[in-house]
Protein backbone atom coordinates (compact mmCIF):
# COMPACT_ATOMS: atom_id res chain seq x y z
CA UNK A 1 0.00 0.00 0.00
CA UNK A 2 1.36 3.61 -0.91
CA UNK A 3 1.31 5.56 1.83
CA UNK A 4 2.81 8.90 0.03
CA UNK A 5 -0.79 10.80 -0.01
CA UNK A 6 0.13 14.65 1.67
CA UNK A 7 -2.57 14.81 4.16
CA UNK A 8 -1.21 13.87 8.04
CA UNK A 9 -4.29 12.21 9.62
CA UNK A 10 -3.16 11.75 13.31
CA UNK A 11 -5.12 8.56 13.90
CA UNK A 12 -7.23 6.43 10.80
CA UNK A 13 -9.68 3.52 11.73
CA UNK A 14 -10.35 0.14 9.67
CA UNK A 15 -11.51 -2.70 9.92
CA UNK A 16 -8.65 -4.06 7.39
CA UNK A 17 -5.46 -4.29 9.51
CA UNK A 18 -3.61 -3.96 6.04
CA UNK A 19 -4.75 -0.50 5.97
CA UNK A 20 -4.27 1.05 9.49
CA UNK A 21 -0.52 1.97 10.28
CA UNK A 22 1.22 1.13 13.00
CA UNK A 23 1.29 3.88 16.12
CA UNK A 24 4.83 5.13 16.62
CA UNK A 25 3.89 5.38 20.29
CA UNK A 26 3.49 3.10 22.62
CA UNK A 27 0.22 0.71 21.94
CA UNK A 28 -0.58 1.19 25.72
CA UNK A 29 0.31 4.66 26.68
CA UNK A 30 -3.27 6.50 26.71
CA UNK A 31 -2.52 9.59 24.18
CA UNK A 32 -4.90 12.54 23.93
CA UNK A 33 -6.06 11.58 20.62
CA UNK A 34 -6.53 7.75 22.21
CA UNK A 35 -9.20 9.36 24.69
CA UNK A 36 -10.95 11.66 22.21
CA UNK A 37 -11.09 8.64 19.86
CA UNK A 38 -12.14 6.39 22.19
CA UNK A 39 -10.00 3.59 21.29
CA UNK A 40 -9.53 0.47 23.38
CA UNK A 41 -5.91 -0.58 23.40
CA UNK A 42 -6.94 -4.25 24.73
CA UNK A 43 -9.26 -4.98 22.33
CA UNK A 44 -10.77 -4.07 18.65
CA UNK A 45 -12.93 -1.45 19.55
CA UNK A 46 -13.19 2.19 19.06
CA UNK A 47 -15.93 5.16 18.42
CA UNK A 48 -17.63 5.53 15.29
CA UNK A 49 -20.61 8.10 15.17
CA UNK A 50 -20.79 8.21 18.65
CA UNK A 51 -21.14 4.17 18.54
CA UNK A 52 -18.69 1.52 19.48
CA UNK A 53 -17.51 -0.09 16.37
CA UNK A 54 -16.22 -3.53 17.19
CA UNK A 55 -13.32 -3.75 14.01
CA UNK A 56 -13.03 -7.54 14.10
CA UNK A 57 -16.60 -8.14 13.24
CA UNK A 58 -17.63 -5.40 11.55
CA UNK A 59 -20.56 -4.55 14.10
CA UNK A 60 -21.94 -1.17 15.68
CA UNK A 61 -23.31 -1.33 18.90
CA UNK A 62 -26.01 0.90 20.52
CA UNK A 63 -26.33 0.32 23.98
CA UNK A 64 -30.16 0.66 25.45
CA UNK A 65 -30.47 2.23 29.44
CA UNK A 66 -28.02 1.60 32.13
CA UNK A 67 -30.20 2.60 34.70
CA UNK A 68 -33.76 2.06 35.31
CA UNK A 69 -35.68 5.74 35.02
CA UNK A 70 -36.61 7.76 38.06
CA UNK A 71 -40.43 7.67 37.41
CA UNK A 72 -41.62 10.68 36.81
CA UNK A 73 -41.83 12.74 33.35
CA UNK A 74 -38.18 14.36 33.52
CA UNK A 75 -36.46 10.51 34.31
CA UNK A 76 -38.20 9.10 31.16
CA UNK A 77 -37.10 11.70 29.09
CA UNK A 78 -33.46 11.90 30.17
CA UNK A 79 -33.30 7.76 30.05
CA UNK A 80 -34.96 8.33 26.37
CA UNK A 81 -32.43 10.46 25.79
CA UNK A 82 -29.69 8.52 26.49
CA UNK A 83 -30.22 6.03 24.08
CA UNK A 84 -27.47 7.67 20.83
CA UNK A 85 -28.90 6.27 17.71
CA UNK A 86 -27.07 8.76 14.97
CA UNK A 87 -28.26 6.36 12.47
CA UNK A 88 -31.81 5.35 13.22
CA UNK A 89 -30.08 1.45 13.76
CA UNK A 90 -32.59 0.52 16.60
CA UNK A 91 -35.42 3.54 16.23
CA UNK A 92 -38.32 1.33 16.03
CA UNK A 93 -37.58 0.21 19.25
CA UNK A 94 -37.53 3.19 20.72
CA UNK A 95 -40.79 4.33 19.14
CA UNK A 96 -42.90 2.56 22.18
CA UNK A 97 -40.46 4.84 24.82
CA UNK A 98 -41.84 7.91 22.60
CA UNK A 99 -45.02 7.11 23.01
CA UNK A 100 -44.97 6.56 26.46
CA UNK A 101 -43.53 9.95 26.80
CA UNK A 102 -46.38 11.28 24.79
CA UNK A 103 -48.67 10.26 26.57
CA UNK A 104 -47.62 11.41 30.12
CA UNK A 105 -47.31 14.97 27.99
CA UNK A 106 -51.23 14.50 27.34
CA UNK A 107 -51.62 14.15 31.08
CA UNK A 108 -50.21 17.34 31.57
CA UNK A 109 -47.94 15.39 34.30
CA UNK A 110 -45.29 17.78 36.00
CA UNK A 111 -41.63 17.26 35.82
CA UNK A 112 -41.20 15.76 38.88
CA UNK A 113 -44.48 14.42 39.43
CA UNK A 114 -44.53 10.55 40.32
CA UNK A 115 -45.93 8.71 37.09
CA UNK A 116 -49.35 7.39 37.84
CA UNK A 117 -49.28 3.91 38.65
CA UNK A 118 -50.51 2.27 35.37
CA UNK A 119 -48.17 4.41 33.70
CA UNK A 120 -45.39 3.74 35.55
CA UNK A 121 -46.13 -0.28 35.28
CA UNK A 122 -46.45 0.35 31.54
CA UNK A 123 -42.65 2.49 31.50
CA UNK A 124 -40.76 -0.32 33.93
CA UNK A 125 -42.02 -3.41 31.41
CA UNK A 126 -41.18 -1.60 28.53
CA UNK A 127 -37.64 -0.78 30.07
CA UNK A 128 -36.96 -4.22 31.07
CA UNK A 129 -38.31 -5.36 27.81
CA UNK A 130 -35.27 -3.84 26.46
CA UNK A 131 -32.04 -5.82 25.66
CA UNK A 132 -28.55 -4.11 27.50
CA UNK A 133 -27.14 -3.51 23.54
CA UNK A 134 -27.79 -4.40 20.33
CA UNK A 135 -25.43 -4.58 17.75
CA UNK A 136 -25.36 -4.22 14.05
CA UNK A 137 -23.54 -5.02 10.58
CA UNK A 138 -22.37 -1.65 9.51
CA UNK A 139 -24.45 -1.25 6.51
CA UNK A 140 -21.73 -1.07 3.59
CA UNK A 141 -21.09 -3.60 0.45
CA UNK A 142 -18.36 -6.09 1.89
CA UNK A 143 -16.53 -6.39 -1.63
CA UNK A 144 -14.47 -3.55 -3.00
CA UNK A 145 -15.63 -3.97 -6.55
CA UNK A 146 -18.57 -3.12 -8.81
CA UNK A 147 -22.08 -3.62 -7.84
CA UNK A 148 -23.87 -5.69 -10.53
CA UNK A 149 -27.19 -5.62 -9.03
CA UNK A 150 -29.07 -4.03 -5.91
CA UNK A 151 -32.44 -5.57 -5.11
CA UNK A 152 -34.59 -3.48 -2.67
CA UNK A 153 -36.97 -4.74 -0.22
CA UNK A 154 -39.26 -1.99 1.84
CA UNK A 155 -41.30 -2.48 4.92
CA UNK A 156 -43.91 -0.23 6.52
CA UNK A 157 -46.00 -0.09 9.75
CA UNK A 158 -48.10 2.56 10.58
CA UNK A 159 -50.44 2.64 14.01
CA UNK A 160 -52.18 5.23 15.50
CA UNK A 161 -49.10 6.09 17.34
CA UNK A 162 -46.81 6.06 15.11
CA UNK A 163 -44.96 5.18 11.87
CA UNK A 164 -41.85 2.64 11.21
CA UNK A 165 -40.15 1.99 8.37
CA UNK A 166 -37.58 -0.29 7.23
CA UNK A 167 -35.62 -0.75 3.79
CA UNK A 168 -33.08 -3.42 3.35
CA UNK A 169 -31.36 -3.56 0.21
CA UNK A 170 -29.51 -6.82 -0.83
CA UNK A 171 -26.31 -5.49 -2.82
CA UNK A 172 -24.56 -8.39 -5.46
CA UNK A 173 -21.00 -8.05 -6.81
CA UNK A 174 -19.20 -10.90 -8.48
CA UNK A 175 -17.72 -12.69 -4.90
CA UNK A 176 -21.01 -12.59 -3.30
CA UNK A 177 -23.75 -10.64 -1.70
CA UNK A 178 -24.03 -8.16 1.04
CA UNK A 179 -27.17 -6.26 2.06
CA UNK A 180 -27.58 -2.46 3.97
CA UNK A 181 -30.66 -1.47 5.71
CA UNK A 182 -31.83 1.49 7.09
CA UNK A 183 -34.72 2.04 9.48
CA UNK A 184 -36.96 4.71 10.23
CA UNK A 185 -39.49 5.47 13.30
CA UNK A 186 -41.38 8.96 14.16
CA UNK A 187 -44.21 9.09 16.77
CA UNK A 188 -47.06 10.53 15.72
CA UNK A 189 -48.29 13.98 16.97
CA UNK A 190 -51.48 13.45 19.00
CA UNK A 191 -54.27 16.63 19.82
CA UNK A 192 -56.60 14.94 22.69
């Protein structure tokens, strides 16, 4: 690999070891750059969009709630709020949090108000419901070569709470076949 291009990145991420350079500092010394990065020296993993990006299999990872929600309006939001999803990976999932929230908005609730009981019930199964991370095939072709043919398959949902949407498109070159998918989920605005 030529290496001779005239831009000095200070750190470049792949998942092909044949294309990262080796650090001229030590592998275990944590560097500025290491921290902002987020790089693990003991294993493959390092921040992508916010995400961890495990190198060795290719995967994103979202990680759902650490902590169970103080139950009242201002816990559910913050916990919904901690959930980073830059690219919509587990949205639909998410969508029955929204609605939740939604709803205790239609009840007027205050901030710190206690959630009413069936509410609250309603929030704590749907947050143990949850899985601790999910994680994802970053949605790329695998093989560096021409695309010969891109088949797309589109799904839809829509309730009275909300739509989700979810396109997955199955991408062929000549040493096999790789798919992307995106997803999409927006609550729906509700006037009672």
């Amino acid at each position: 690999m030529d290496y001779t291009g005239s831009i000095g990145l200070l750190r470049y991420k792949s998942c092909g070891k044949e294309l990262e350079v080796e650090d001229c500092v030590n592998k275990h010394e944590v560097t500025y750059a290491r921290e902002q990065l987020g790089e693990s020296t003991e294993t493959q993993e390092t921040i992508l969009l916010g995400l961890t990006w495990h190198k060795g299999s290719d995967t994103l990872q979202v990680n759902f709630l650490p902590d169970p929600a103080r139950e009242t309006k201002r816990g559910v939001l913050a916990n919904l709020a901690k959930v980073y999803t830059p690219l919509e990976l587990v949205s639909p999932v998410i969508l029955e949090g929204k609605r939740l929230h939604g709803e205790m908005c239609l009840q007027k609730l205050g901030w710190d108000t206690p959630l009413p009981d069936d509410v609250a019930k309603t929030w704590r199964e749907w947050e143990q419901s949850l899985p601790e991370s999910v994680s994802v095939l970053r949605s790329i072709p695998i093989y560096q070569e021409p695309i010969q043919e891109v088949n797309l398959h589109a799904f839809g949902n829509a309730r009275g709470y909300g739509v989700c949407a979810a396109l997955h498109a199955v991408v062929s070159q000549a040493s096999g076949i790789s798919w992307c998918q995106i997803q999409l989920s927006q609550a729906s605005p509700r006037k009672d």
